[in-house]
C-alpha atoms as a PDB file:
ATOM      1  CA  UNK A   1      -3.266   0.356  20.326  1.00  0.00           C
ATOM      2  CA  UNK A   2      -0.535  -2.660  20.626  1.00  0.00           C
ATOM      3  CA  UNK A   3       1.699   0.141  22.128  1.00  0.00           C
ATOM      4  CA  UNK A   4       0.270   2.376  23.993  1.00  0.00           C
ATOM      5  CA  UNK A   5       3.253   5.257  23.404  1.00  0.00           C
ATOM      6  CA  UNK A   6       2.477   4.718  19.374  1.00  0.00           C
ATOM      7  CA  UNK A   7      -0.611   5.214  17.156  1.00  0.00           C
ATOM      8  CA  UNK A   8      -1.428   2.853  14.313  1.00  0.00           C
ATOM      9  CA  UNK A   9      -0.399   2.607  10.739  1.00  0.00           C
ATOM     10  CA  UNK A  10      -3.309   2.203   8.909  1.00  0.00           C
ATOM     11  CA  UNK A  11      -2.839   0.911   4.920  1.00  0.00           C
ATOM     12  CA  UNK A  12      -5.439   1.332   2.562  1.00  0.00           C
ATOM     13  CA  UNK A  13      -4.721  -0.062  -0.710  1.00  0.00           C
ATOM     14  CA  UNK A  14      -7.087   1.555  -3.538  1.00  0.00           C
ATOM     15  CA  UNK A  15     -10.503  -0.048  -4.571  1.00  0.00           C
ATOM     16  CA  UNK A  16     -10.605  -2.090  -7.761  1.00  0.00           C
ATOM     17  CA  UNK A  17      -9.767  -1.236 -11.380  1.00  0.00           C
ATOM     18  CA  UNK A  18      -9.947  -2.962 -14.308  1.00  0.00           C
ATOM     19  CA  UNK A  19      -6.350  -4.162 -14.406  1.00  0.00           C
ATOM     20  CA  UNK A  20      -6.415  -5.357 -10.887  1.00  0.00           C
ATOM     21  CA  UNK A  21      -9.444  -7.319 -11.963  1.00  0.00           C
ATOM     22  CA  UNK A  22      -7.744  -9.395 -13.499  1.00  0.00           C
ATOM     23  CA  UNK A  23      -4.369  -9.552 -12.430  1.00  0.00           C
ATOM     24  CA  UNK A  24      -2.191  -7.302 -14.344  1.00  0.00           C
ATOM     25  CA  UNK A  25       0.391  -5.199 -13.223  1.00  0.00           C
ATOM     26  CA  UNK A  26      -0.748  -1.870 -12.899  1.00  0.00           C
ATOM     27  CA  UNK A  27       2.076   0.632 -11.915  1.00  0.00           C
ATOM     28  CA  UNK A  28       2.760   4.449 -13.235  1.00  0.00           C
ATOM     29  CA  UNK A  29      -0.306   3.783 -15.610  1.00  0.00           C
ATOM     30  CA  UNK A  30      -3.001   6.233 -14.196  1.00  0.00           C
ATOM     31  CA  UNK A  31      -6.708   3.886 -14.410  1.00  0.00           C
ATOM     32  CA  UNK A  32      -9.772   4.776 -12.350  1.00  0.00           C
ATOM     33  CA  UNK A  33     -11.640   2.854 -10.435  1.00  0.00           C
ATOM     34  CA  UNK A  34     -14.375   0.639 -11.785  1.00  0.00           C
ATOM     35  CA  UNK A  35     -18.136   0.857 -10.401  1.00  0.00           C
ATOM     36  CA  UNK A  36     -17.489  -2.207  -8.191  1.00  0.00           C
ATOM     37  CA  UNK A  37     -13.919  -0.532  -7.207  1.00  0.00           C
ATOM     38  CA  UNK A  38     -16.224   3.055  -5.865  1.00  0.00           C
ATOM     39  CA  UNK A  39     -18.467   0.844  -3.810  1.00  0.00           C
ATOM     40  CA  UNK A  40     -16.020  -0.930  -1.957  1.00  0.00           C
ATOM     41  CA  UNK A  41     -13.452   2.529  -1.539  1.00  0.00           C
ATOM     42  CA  UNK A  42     -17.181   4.035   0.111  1.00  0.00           C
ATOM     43  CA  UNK A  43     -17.064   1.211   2.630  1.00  0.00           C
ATOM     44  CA  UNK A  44     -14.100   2.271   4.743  1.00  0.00           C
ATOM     45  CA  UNK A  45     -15.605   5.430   5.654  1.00  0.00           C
ATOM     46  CA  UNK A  46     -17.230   4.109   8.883  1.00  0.00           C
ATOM     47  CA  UNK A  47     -14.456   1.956   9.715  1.00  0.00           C
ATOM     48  CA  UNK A  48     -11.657   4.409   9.609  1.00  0.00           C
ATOM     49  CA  UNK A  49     -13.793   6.708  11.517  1.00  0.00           C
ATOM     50  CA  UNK A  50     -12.775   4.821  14.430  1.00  0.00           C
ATOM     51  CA  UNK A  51      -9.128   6.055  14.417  1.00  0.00           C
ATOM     52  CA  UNK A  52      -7.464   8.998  14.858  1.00  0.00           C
ATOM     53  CA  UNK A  53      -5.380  10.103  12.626  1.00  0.00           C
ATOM     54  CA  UNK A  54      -2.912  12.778  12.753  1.00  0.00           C
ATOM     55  CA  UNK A  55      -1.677  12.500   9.256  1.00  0.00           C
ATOM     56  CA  UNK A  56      -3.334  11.056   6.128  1.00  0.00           C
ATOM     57  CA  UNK A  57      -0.871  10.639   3.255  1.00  0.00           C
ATOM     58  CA  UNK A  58      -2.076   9.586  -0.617  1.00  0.00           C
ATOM     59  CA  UNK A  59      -0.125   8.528  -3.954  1.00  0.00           C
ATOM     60  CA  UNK A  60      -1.071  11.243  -6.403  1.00  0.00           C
ATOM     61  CA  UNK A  61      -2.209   8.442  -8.353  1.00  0.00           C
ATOM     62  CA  UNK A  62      -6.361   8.623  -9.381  1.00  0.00           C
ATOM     63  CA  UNK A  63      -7.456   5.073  -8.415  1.00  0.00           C
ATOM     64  CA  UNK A  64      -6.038   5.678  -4.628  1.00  0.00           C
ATOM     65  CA  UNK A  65      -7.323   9.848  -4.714  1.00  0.00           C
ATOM     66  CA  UNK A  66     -10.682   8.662  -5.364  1.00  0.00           C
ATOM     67  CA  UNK A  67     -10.263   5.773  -2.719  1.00  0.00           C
ATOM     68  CA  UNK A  68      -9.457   8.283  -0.433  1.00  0.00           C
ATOM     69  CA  UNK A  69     -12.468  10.920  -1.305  1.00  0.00           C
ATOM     70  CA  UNK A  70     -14.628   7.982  -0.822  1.00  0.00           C
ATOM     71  CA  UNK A  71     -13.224   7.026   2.302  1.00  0.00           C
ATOM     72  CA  UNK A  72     -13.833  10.384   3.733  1.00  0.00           C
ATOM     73  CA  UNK A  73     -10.362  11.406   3.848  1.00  0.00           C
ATOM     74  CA  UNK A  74      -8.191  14.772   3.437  1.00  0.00           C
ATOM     75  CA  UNK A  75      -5.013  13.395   2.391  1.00  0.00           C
ATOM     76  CA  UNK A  76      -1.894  14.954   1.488  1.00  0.00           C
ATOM     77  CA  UNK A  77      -0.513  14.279  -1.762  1.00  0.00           C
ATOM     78  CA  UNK A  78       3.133  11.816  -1.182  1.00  0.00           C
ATOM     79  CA  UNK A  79       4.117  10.921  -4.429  1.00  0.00           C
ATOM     80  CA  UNK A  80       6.386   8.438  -2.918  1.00  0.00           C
ATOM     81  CA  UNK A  81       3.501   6.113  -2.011  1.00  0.00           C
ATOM     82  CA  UNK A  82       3.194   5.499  -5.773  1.00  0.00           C
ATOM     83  CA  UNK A  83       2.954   1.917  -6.836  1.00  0.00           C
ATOM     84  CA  UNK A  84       6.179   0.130  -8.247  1.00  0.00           C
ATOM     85  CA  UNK A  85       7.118   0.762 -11.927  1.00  0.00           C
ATOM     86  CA  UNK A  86       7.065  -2.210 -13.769  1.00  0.00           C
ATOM     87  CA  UNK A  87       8.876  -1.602 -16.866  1.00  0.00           C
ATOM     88  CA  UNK A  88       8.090  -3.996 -19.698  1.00  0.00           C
ATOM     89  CA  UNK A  89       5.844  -5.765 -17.578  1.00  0.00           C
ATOM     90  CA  UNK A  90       2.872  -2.616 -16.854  1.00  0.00           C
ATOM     91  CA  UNK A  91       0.147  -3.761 -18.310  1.00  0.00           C
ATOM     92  CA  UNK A  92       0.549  -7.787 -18.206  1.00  0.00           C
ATOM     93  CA  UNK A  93       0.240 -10.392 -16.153  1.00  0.00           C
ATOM     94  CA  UNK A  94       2.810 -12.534 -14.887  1.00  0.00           C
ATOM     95  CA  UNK A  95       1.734 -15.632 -16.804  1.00  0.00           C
ATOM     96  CA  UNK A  96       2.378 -13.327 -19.663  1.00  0.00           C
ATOM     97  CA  UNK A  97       5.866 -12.155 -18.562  1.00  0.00           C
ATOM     98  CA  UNK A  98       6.357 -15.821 -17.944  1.00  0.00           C
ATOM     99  CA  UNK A  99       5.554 -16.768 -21.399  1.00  0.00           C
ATOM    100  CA  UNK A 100       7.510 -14.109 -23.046  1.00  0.00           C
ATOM    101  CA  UNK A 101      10.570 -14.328 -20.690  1.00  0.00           C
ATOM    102  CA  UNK A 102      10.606 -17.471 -19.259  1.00  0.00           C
ATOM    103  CA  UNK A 103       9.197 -19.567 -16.040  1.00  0.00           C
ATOM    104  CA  UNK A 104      10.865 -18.509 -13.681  1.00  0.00           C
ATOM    105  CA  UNK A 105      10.156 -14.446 -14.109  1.00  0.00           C
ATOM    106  CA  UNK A 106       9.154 -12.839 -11.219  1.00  0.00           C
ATOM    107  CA  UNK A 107       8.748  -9.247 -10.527  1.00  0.00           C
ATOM    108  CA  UNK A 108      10.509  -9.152  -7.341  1.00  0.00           C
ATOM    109  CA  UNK A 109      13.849 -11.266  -9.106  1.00  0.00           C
ATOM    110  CA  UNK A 110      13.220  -9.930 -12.460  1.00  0.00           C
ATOM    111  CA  UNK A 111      13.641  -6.219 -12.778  1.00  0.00           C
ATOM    112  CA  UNK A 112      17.206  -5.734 -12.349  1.00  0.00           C
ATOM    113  CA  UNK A 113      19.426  -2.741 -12.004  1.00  0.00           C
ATOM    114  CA  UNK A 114      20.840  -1.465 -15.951  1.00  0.00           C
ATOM    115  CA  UNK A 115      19.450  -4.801 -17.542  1.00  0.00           C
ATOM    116  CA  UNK A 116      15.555  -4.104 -17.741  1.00  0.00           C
ATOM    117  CA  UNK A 117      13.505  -1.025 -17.460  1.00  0.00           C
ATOM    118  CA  UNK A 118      11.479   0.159 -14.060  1.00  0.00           C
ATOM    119  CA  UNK A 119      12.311  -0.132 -10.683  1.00  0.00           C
ATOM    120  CA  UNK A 120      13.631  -2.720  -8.582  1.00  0.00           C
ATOM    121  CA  UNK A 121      12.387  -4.134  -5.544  1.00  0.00           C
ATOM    122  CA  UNK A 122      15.085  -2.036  -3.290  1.00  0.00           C
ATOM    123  CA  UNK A 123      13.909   1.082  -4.710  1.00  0.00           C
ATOM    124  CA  UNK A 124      10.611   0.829  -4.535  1.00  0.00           C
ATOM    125  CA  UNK A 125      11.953  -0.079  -0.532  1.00  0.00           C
ATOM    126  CA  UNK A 126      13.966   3.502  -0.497  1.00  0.00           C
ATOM    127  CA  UNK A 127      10.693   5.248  -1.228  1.00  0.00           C
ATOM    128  CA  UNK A 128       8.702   3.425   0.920  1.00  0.00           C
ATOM    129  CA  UNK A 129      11.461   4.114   3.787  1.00  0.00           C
ATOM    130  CA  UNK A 130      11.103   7.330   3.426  1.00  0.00           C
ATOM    131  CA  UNK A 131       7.404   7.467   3.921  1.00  0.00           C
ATOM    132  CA  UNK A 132       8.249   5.641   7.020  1.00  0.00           C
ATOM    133  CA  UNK A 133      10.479   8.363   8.322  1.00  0.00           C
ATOM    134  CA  UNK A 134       7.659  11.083   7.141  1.00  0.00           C
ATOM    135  CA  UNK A 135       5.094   8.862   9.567  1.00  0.00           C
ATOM    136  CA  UNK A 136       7.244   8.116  12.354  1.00  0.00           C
ATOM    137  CA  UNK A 137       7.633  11.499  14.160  1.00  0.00           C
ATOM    138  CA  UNK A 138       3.317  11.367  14.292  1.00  0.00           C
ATOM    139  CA  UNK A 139       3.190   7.769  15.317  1.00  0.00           C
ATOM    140  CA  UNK A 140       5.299   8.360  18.302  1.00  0.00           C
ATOM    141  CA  UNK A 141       4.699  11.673  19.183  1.00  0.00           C
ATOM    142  CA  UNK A 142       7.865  12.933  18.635  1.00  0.00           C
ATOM    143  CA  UNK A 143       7.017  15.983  16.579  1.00  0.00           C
ATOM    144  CA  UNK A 144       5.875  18.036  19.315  1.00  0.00           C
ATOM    145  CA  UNK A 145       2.388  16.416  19.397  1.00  0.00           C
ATOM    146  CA  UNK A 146       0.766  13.144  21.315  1.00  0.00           C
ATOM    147  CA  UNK A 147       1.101   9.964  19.566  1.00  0.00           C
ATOM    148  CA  UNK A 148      -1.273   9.773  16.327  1.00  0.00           C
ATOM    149  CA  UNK A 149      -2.538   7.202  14.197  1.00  0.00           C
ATOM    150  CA  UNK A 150      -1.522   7.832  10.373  1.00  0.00           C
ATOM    151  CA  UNK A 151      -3.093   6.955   7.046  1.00  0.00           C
ATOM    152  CA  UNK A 152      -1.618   5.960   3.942  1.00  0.00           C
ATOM    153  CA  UNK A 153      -3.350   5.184   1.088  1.00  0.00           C
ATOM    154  CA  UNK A 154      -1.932   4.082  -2.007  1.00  0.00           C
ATOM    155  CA  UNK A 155      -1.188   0.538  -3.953  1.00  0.00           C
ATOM    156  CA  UNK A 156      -0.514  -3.309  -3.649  1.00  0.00           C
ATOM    157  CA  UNK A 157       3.106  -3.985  -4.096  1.00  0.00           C
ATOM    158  CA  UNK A 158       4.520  -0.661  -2.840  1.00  0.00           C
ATOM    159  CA  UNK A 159       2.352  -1.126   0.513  1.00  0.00           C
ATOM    160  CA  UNK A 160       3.544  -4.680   0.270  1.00  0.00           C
ATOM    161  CA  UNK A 161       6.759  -3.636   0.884  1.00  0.00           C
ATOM    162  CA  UNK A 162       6.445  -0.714   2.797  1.00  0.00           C
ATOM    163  CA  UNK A 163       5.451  -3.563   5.491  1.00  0.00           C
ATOM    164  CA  UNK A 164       8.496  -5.060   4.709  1.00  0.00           C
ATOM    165  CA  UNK A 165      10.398  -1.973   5.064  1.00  0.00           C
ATOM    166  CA  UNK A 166       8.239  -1.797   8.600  1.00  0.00           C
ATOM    167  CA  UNK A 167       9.162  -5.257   9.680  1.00  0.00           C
ATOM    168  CA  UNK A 168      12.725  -4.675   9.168  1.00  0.00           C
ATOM    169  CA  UNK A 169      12.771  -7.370   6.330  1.00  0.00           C
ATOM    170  CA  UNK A 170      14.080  -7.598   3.171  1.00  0.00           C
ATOM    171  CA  UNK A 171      11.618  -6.076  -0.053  1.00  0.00           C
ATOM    172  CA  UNK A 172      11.548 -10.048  -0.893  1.00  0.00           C
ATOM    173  CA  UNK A 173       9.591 -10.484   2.038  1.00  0.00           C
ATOM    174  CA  UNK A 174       6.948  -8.647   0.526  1.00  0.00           C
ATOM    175  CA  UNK A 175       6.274 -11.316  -2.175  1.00  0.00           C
ATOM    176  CA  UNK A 176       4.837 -13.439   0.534  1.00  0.00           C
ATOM    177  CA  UNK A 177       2.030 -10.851   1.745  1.00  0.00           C
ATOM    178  CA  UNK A 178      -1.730 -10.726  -0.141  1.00  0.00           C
ATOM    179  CA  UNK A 179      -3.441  -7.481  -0.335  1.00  0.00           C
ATOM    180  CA  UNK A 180      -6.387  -7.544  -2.056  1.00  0.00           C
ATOM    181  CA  UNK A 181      -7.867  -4.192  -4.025  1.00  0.00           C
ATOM    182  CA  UNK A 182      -9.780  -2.142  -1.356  1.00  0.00           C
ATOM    183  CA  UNK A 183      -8.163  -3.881   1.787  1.00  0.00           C
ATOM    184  CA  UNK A 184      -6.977  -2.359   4.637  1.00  0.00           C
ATOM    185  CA  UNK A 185      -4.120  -3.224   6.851  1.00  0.00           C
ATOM    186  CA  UNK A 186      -2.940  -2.052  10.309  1.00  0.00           C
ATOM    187  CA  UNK A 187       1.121  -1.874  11.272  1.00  0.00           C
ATOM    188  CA  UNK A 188       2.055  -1.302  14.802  1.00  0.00           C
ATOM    189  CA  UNK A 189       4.573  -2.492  17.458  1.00  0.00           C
ATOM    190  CA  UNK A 190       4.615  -5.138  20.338  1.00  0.00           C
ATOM    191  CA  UNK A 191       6.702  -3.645  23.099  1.00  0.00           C
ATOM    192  CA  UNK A 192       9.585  -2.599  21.112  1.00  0.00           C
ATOM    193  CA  UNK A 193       9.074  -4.859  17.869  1.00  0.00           C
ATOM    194  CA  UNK A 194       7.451  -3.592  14.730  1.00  0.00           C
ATOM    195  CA  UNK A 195       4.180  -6.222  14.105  1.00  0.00           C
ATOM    196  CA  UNK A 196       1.263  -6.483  11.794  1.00  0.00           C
ATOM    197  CA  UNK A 197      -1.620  -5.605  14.074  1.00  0.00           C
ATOM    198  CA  UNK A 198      -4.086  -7.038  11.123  1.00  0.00           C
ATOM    199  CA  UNK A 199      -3.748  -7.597   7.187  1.00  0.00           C
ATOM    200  CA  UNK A 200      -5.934  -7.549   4.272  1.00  0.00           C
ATOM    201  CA  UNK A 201      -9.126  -7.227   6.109  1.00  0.00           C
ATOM    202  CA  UNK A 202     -11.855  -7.368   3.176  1.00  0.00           C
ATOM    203  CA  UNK A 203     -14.810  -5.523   2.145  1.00  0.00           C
ATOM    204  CA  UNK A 204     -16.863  -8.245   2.933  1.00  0.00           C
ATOM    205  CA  UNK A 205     -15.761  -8.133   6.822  1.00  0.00           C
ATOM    206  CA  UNK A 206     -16.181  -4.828   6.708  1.00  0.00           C
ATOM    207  CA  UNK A 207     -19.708  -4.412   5.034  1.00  0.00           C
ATOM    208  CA  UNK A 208     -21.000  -7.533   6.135  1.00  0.00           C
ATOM    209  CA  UNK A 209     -21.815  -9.042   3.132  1.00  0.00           C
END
């Protein structure tokens, strides 16, 4: 651990689809992994193995589910780990949105409170804050029970952000964090200070391919 007096956060974002393939935004829309996706979801079961976790939480959403099963994990069912809803722009890429709406359309400026439909970035940040107060009393130990490593697996921009939320920064922040389908992601803290242990580790590192 970076903190010995607090287990690990471990992020797993959910193995390819078809939409992720190829870039479009896939929010509230409920796809299943592709063939590709399966393969890479069965390659963190050996590698999350090494942890232990005292909580595994899941979006109720298939592709992550199935992620999950293949992982090996038992998770309980959070919907607040859902991914962002995108409004107008589920469905499309951003070189679409751009096209339709203009250049400089981006889905953490763009989705505005009363003016477009879907979330904002701040409210996808209240969900993922509460996650993060779900988590915290395992992490630390504080529930009764010795510090314990916790599991979440779920989707790109919301986990995005949850490590924004984490890091005490603002949900822009999260527009300047990659993670890849299938990656996985550890949180922790360095003495007192929330950190990013490691990010978007790949399959490939994982399998050795």
């Amino acid at each position: 651990m970076t903190d010995t007096e607090t287990g690990r956060l471990v992020l797993v974002r959910h193995g390819q689809t078809e939409w992720s393939e190829v870039g479009k935004h896939t929010g509230l829309t409920d796809l299943p992994l592709t063939p590709q996706g399966e393969r890479d979801a069965a390659t963190l079961e050996p590698v999350l193995h090494e942890y232990r976790f005292g909580l595994v939480l899941c979006s109720d959403l298939q592709r992550a589910r199935r992620t999950a099963e293949l992982a090996g994990l038992t998770p309980e069912i959070d919907t607040d780990l859902r991914e962002w809803d995108y409004g107008d722009a589920e469905g499309r890429t951003t070189d679409e949105m751009r096209q339709e709406q203009g250049p400089r359309w981006d889905v953490f400026e763009s989705i505005r409170p009363g003016a477009t439909p879907g979330e904002t970035s701040e409210e996808v940040a209240g969900r993922m804050s509460r996650v993060l107060a779900r988590v915290r009393p395992v992490l630390t130990g504080s529930a009764g029970s010795p510090p314990a490593d916790v599991c979440l697996v779920g989707h790109g921009h919301a986990m995005r952000i949850l490590t924004a939320t984490w890091l005490e920064k603002s949900p822009h922040f999260a527009a300047q964090l990659v993670l890849e389908a299938g990656a996985l992601s550890v949180l922790g803290r360095y003495r007192e200070d929330p950190c990013i242990v490691s990010w978007n580790v790949p399959v490939s590192a994982r399998s050795g391919r």
